[in-house]
C-alpha atoms as a PDB file:
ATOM      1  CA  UNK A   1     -17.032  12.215  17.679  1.00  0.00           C
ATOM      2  CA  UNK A   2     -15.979  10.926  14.365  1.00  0.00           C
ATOM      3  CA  UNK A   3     -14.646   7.509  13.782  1.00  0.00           C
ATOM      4  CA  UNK A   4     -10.568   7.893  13.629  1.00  0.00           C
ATOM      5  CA  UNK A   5      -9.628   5.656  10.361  1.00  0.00           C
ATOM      6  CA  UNK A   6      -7.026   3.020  10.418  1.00  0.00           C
ATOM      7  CA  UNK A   7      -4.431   2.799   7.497  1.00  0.00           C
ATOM      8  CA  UNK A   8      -3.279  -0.701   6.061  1.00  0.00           C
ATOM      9  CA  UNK A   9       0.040  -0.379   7.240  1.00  0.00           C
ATOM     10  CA  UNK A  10       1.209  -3.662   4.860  1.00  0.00           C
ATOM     11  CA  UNK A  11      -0.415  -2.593   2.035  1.00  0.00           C
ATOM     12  CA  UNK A  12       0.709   1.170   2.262  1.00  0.00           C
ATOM     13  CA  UNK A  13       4.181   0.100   2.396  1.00  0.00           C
ATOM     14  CA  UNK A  14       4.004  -2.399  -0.224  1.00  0.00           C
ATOM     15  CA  UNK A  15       2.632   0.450  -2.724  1.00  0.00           C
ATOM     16  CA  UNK A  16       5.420   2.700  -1.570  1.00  0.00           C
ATOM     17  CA  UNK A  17       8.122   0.656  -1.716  1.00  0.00           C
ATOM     18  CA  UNK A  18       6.465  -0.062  -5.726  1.00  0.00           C
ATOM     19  CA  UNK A  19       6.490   3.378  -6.187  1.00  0.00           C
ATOM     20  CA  UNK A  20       3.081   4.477  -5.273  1.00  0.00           C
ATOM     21  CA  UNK A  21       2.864   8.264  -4.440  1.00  0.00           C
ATOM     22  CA  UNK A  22       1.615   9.202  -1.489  1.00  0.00           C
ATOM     23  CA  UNK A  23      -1.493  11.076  -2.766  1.00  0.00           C
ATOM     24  CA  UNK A  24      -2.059   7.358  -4.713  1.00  0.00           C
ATOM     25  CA  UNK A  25      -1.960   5.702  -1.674  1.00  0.00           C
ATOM     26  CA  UNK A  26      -3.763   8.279   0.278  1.00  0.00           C
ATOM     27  CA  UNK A  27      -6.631   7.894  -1.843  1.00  0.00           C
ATOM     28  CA  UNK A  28      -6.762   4.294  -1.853  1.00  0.00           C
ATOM     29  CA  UNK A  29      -6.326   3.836   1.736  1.00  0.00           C
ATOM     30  CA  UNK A  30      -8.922   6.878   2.376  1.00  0.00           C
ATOM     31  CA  UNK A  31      -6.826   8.926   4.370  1.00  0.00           C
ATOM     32  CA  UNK A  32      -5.010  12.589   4.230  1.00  0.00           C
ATOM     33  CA  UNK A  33      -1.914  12.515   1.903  1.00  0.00           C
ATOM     34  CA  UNK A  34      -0.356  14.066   5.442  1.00  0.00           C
ATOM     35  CA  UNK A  35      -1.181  11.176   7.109  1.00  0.00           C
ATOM     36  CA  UNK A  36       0.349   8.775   4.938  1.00  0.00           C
ATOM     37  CA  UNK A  37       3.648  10.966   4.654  1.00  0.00           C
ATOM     38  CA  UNK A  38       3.950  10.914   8.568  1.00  0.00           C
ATOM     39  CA  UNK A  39       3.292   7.192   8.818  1.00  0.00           C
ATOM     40  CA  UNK A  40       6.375   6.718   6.270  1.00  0.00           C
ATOM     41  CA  UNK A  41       8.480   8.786   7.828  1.00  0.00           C
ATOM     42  CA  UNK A  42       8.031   7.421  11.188  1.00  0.00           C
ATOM     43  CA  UNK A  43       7.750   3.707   9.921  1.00  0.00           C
ATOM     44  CA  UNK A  44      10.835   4.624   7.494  1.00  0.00           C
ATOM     45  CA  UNK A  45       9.514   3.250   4.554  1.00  0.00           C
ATOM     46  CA  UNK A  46      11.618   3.112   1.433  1.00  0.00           C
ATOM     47  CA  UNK A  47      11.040   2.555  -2.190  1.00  0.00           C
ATOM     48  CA  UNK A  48      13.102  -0.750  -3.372  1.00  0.00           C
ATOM     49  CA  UNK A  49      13.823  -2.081  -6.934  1.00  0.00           C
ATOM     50  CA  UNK A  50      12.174  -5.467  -5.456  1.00  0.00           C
ATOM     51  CA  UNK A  51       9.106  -3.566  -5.114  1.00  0.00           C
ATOM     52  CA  UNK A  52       9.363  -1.972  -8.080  1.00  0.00           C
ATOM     53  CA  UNK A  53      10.360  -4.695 -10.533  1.00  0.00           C
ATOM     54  CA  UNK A  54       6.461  -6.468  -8.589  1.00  0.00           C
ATOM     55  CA  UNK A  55       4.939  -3.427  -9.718  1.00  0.00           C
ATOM     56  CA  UNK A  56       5.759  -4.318 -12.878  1.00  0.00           C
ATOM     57  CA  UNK A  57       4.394  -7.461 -13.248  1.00  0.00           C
ATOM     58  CA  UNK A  58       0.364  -8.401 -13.290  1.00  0.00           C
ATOM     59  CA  UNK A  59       0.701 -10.161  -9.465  1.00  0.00           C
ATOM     60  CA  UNK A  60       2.226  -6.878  -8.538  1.00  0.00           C
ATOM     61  CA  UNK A  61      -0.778  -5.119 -10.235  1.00  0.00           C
ATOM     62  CA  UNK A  62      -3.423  -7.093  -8.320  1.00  0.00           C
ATOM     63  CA  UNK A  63      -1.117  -6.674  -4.560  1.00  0.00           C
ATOM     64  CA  UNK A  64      -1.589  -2.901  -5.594  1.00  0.00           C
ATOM     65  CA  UNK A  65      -4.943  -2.155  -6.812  1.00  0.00           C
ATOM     66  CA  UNK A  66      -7.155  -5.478  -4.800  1.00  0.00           C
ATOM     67  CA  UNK A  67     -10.432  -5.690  -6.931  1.00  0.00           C
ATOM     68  CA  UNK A  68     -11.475  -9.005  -5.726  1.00  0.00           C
ATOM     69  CA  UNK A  69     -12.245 -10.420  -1.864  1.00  0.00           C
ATOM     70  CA  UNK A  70      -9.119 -12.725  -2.512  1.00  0.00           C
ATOM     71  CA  UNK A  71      -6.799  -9.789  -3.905  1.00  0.00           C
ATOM     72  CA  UNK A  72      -7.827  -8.073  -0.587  1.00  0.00           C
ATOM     73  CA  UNK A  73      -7.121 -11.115   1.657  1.00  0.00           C
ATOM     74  CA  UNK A  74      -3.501 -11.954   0.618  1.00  0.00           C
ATOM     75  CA  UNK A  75      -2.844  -8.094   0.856  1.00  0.00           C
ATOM     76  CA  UNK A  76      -3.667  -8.013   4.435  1.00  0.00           C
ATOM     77  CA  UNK A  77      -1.795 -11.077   5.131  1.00  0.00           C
ATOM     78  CA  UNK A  78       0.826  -9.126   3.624  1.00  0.00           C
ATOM     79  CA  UNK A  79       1.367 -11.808   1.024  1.00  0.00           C
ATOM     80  CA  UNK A  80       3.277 -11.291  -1.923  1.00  0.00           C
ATOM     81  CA  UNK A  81       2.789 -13.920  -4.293  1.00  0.00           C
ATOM     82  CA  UNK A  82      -0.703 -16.063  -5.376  1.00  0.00           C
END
């Protein structure tokens, strides 16, 4: 039986709440687009001009897209700033 695969639940609502589509975060999080949508709706995520004005910026750019083992860390902590 195949491995079921967990979904950052932090960092999938910080990239929503930046204004990350669904498919986007999907993708990243390597999950259906479906599963994602159902996780929002039952977590009742919402997109925020907080999180988007982060987005915006290069820390909110790094929280988003983690390319380094320290961008990674402080996304699971569910850290915002560096």
């Amino acid at each position: 039986m195949p491995q079921r695969r967990r979904i950052d639940r932090a960092a999938a609502a910080a990239a929503f709440a930046a204004g990350a589509s669904l498919g986007a975060i999907a993708r990243q999080q390597n999950v259906s687009r479906q599963a994602v949508a159902a996780l929002a709706k039952v977590e009742g995520w919402e997109r925020t001009a907080e999180g988007a004005a982060l987005a915006a910026t290069a820390t909110g750019q790094r929280l988003l897209n983690p390319t380094t083992y320290a961008d990674r860390k402080l996304v699971a902590e569910g850290r915002r700033d560096f």
